[in-house]
N, C-alpha and C. Protein backbone atom coordinates (compact mmCIF):
# COMPACT_ATOMS: atom_id res chain seq x y z
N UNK A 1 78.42 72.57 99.08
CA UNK A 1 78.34 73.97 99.49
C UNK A 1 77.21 74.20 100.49
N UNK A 2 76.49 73.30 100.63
CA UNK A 2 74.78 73.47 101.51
C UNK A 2 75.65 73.58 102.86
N UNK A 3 76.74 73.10 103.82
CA UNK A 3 77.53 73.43 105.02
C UNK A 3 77.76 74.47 104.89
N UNK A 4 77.61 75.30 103.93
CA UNK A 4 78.34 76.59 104.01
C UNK A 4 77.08 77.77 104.12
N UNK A 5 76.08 77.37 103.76
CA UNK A 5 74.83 77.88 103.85
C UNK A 5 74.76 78.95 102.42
N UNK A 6 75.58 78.79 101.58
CA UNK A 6 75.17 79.76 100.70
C UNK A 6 76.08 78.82 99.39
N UNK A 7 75.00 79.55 98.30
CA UNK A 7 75.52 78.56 96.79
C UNK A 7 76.70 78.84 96.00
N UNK A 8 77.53 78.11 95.99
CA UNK A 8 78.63 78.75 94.85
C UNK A 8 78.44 80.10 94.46
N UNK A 9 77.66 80.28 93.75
CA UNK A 9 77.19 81.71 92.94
C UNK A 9 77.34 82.98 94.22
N UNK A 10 76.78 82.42 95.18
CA UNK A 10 76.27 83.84 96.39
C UNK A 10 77.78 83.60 96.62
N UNK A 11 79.10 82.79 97.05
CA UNK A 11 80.44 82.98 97.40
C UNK A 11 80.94 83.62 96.44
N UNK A 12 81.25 83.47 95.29
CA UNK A 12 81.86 83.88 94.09
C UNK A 12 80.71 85.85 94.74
N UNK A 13 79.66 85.87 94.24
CA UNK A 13 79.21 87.52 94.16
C UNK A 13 80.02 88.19 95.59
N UNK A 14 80.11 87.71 96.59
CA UNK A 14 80.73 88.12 97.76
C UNK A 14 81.63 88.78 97.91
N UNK A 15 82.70 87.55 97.84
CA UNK A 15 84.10 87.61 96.96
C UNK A 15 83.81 88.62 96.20
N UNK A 16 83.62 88.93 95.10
CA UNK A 16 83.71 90.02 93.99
C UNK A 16 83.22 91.16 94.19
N UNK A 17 82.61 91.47 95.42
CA UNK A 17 82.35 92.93 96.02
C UNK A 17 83.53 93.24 96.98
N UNK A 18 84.74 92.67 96.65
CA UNK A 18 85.91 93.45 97.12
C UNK A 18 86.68 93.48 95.98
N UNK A 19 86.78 93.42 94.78
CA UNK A 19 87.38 93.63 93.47
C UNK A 19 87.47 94.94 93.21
N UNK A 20 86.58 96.09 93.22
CA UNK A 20 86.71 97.31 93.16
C UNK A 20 87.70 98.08 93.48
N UNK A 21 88.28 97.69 95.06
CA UNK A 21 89.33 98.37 95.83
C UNK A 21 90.78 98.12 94.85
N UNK A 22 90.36 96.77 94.66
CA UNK A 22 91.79 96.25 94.12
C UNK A 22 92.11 97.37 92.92
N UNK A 23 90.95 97.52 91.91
CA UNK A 23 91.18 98.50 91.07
C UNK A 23 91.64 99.75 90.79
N UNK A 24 90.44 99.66 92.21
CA UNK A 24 91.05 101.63 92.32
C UNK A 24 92.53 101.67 92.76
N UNK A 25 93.00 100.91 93.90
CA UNK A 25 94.13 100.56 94.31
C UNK A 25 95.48 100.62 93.55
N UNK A 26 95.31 99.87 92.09
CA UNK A 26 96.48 99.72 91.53
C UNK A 26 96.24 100.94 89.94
N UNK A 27 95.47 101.41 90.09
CA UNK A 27 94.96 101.99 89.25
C UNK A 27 95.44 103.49 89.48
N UNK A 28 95.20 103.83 90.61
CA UNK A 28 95.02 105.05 91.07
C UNK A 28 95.34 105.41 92.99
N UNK A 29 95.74 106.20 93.38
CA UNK A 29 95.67 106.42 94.15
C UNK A 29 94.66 106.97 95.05
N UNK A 30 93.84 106.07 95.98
CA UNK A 30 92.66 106.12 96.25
C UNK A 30 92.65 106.50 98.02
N UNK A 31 91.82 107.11 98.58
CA UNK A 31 92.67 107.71 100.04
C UNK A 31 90.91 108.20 100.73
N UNK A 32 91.28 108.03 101.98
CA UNK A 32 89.84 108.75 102.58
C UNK A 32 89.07 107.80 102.81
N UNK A 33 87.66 108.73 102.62
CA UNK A 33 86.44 107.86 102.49
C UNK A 33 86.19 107.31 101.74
N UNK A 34 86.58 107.23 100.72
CA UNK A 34 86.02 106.01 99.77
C UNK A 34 87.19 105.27 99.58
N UNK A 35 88.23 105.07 100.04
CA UNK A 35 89.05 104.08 100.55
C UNK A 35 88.22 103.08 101.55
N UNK A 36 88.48 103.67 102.41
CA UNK A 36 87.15 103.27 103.54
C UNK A 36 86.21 102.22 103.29
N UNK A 37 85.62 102.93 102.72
CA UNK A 37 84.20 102.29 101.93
C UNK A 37 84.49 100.87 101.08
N UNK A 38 85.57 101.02 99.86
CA UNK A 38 85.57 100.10 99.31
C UNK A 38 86.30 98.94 100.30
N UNK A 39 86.90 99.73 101.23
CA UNK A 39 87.71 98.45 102.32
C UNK A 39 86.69 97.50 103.02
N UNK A 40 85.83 98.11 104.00
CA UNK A 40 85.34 97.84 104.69
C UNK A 40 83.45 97.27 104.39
N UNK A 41 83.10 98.08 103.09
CA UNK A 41 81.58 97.81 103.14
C UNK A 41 81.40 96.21 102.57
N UNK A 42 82.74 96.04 101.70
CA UNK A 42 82.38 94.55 101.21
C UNK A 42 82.31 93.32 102.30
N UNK A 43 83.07 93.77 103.16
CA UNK A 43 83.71 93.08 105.28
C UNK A 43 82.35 92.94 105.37
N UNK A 44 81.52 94.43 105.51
CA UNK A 44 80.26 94.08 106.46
C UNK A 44 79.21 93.60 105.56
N UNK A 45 79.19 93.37 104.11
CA UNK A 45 78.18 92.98 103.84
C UNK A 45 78.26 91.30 103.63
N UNK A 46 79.78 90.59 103.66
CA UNK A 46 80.08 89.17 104.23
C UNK A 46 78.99 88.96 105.49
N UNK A 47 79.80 89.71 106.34
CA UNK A 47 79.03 89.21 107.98
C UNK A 47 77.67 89.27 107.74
N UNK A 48 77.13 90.18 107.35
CA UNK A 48 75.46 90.66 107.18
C UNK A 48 75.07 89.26 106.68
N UNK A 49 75.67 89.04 105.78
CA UNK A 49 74.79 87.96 104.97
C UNK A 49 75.26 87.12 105.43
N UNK A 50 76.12 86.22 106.01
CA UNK A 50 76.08 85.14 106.89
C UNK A 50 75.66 85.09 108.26
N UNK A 51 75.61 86.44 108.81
CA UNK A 51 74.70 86.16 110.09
C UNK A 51 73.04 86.15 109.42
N UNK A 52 72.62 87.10 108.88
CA UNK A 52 71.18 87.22 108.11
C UNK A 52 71.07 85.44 108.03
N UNK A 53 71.88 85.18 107.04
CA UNK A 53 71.55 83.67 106.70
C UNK A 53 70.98 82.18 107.68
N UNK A 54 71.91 82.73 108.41
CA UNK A 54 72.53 82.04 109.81
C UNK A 54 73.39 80.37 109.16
N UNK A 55 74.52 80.69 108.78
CA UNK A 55 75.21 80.11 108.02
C UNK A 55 75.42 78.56 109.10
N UNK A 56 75.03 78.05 108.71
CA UNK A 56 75.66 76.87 109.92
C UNK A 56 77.12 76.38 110.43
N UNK A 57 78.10 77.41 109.33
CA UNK A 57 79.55 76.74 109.67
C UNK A 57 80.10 78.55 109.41
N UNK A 58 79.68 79.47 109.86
CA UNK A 58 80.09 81.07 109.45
C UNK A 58 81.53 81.24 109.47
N UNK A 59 82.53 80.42 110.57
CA UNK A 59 83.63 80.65 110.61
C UNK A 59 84.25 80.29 108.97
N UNK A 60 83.60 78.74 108.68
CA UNK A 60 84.28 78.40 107.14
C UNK A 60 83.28 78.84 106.27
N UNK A 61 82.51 79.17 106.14
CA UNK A 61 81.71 80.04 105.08
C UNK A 61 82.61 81.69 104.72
N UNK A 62 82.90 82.15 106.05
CA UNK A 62 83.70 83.51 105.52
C UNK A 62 85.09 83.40 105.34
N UNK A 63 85.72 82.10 105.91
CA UNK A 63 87.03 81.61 105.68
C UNK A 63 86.86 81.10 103.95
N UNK A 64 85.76 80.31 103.41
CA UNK A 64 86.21 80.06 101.97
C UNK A 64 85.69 81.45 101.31
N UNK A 65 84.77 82.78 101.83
CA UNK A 65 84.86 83.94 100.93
C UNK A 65 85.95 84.87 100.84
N UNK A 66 86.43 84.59 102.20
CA UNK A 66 87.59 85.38 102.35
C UNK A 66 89.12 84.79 101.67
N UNK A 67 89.04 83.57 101.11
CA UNK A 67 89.96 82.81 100.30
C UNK A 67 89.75 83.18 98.70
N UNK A 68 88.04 82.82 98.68
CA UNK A 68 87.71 83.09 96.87
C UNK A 68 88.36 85.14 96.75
N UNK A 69 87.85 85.43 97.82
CA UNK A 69 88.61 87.20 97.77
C UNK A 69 89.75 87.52 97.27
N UNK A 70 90.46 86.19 98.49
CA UNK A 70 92.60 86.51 97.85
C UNK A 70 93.06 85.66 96.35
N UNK A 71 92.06 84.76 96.09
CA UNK A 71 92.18 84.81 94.45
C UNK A 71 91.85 85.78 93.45
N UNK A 72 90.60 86.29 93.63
CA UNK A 72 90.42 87.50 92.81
C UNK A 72 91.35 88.75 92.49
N UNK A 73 91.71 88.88 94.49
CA UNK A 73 92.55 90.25 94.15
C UNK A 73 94.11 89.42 93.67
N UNK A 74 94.47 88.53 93.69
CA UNK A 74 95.11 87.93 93.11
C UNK A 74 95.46 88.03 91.38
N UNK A 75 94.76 87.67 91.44
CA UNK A 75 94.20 87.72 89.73
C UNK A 75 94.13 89.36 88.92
N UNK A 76 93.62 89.94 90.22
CA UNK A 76 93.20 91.62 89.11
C UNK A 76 94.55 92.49 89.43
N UNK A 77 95.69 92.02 90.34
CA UNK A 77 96.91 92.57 90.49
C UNK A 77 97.78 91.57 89.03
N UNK A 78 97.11 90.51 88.74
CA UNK A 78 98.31 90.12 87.90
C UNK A 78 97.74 90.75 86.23
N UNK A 79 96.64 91.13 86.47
CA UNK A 79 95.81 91.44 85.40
C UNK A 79 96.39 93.49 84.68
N UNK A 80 96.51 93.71 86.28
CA UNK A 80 96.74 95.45 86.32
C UNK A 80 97.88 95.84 86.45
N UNK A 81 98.78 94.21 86.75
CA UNK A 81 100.42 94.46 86.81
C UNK A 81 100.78 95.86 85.59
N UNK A 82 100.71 95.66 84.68
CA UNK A 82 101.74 96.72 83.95
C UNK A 82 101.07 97.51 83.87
N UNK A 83 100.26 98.64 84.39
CA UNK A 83 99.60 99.65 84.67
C UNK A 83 99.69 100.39 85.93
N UNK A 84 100.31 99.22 87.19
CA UNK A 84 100.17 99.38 88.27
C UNK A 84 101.73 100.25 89.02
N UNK A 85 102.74 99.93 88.02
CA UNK A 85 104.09 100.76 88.13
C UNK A 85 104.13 101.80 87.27
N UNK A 86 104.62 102.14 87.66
CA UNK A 86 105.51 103.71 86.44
C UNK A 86 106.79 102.21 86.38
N UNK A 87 107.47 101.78 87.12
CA UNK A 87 108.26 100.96 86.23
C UNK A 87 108.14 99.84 86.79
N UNK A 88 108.73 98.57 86.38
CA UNK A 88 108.18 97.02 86.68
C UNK A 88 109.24 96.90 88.34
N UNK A 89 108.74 96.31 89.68
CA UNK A 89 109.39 96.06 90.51
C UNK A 89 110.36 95.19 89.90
N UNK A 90 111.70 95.44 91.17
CA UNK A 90 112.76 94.42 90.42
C UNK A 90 113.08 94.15 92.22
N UNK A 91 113.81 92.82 91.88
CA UNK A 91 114.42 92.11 93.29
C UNK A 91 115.58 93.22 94.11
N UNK A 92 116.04 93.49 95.05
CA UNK A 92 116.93 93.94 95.55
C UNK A 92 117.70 93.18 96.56
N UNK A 93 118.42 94.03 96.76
CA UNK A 93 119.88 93.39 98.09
C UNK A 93 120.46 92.29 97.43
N UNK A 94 120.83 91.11 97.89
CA UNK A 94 121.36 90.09 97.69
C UNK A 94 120.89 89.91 96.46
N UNK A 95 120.02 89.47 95.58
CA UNK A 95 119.17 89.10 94.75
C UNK A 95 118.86 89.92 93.37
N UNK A 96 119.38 91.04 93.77
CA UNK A 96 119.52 92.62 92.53
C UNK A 96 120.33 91.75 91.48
N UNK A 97 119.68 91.27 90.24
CA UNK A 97 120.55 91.37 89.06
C UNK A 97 120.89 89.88 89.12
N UNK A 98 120.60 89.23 89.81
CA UNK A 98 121.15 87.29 90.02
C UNK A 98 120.22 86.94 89.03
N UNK A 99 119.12 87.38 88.79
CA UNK A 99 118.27 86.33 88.11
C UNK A 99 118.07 87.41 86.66
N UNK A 100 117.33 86.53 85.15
CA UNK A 100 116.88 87.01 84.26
C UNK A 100 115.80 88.12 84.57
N UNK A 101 115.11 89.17 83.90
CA UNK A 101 113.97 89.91 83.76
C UNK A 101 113.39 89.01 84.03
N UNK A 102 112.85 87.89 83.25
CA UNK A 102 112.01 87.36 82.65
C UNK A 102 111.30 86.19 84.13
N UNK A 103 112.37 85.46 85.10
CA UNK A 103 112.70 84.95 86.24
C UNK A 103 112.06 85.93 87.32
N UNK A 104 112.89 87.38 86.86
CA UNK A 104 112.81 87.96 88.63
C UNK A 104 111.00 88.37 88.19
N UNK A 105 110.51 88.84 87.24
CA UNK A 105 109.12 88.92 87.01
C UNK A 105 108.64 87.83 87.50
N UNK A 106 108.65 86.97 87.10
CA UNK A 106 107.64 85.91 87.73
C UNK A 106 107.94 85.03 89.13
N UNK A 107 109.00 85.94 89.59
CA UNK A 107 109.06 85.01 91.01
C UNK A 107 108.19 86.66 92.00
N UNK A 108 108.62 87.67 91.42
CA UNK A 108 107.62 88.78 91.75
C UNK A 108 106.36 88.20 91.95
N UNK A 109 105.79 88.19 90.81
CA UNK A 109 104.12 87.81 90.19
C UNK A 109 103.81 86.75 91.18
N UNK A 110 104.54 85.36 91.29
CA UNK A 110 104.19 84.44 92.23
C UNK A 110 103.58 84.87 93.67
N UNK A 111 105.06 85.49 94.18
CA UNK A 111 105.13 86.24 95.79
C UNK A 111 103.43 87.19 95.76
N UNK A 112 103.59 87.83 94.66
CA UNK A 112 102.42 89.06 94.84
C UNK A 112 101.12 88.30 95.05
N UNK A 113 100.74 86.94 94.02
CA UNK A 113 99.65 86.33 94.16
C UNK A 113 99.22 85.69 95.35
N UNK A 114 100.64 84.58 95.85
CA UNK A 114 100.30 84.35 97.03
C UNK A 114 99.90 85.16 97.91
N UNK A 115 100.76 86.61 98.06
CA UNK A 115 100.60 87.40 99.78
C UNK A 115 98.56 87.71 99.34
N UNK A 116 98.30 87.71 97.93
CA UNK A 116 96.90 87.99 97.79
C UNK A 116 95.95 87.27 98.36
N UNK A 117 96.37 86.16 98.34
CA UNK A 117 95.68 84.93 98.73
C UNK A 117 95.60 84.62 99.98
N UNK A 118 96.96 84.99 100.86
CA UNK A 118 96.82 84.51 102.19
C UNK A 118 96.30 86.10 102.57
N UNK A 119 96.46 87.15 102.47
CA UNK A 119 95.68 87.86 102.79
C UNK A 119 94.49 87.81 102.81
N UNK A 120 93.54 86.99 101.78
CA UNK A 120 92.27 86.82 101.93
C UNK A 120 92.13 85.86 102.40
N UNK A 121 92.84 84.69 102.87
CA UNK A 121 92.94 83.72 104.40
C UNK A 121 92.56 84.53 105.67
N UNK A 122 93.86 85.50 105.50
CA UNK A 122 93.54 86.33 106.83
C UNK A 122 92.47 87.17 107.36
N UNK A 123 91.75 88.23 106.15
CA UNK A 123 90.15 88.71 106.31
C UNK A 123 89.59 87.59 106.33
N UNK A 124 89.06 86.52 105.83
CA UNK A 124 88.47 85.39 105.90
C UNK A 124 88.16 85.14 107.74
N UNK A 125 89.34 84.72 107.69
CA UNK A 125 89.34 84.26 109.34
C UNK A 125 89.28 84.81 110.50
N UNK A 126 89.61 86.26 110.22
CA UNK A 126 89.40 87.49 111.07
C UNK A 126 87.30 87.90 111.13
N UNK A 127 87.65 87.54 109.92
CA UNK A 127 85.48 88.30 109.88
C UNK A 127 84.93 87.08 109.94
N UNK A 128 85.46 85.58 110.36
CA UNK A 128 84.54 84.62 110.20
C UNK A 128 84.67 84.46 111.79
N UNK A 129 85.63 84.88 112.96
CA UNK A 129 85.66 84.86 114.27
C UNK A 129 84.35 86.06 114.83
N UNK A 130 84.70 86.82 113.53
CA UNK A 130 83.41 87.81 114.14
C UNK A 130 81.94 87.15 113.65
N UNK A 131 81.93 86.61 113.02
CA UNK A 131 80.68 86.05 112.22
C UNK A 131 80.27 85.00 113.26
N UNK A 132 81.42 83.87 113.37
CA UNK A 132 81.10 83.29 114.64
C UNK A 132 80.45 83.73 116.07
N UNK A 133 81.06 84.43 116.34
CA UNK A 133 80.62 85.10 117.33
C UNK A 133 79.33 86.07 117.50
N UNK A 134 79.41 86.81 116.34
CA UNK A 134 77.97 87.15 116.35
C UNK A 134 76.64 86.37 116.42
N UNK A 135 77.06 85.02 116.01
CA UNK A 135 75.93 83.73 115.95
C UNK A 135 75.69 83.60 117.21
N UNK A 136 76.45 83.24 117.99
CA UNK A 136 76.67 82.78 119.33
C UNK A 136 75.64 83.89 120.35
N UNK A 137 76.59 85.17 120.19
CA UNK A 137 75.87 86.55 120.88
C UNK A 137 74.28 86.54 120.68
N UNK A 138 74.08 86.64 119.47
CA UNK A 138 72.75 86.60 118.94
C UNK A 138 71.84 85.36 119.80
N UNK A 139 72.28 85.11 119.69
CA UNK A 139 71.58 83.90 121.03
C UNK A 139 70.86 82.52 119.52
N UNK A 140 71.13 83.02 118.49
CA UNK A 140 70.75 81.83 117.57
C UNK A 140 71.49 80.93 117.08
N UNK A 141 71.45 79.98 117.02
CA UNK A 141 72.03 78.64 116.59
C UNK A 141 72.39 78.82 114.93
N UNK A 142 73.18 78.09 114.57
CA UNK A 142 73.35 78.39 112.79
C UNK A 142 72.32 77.14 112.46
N UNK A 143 72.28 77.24 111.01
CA UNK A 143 70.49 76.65 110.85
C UNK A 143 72.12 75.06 110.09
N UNK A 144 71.10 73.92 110.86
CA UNK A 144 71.77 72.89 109.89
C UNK A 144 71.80 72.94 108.58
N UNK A 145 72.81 72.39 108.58
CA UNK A 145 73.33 71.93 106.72
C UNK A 145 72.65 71.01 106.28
N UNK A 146 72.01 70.73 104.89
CA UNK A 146 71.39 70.14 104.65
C UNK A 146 70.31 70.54 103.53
């Protein structure tokens, strides 16, 4: 983890300052500014702390927080699943009624975890081009690994 400039523990706390949204999210209908807020303040406090740091690899430092992210929200959608409908999604079109409850649930649950995951691929790699780049702009070098 020393390439990444920060310890297991500081990725994992990172990651988990975007867990909130997920909550309010499936929980409740959440809108505005504090939509906002829970979207975006966990984004800037990634970059903060890997430029602050001066991460030596920022692109894969916010690419693996932005991964540990799409597991979490991963996890707290499969956690908030039956709270999160008034009734359980079911397959449609072609696919309506082909498979068991028990089947079309967990090919649901699968789909939902993954799009969680590569979604937090995608913030990952989106705020680690900015992270990158802010290194660069900044006119400072990322500090070696080691």
């Amino acid at each position: 983890m020393r390439r990444l400039g920060l310890s297991p523990a500081g990725i994992l706390a990172l990651a988990l300052l975007g867990v909130p949204r997920v909550v309010a999210h499936d929980l409740g209908p959440v809108g505005g500014v504090p939509n906002a807020l829970l979207v975006f303040v966990p984004i800037a406090v990634w970059l903060g702390v890997v430029v602050w740091r001066q991460a030596p690899r920022p692109f894969l430092t916010l690419l693996v927080i932005g991964v540990t992210y799409g597991v979490f929200v991963g996890l707290a959608h499969q956690l908030l699943w039956p709270w999160a409908f008034d009734s359980p999604p079911r397959l449609g079109g072609n696919l309506a009624g082909t498979l068991s409850s028990t089947a079309e649930s967990t090919v649901l649950r699968l789909f939902a975890f993954g799009s969680s995951v590569l979604t937090g691929l995608g913030v990952g790699a989106l705020v680690g081009l900015v992270g990158w780049g802010a290194l660069r702009l900044r006119g400072s070098r990322p500090r070696a690994a080691g």
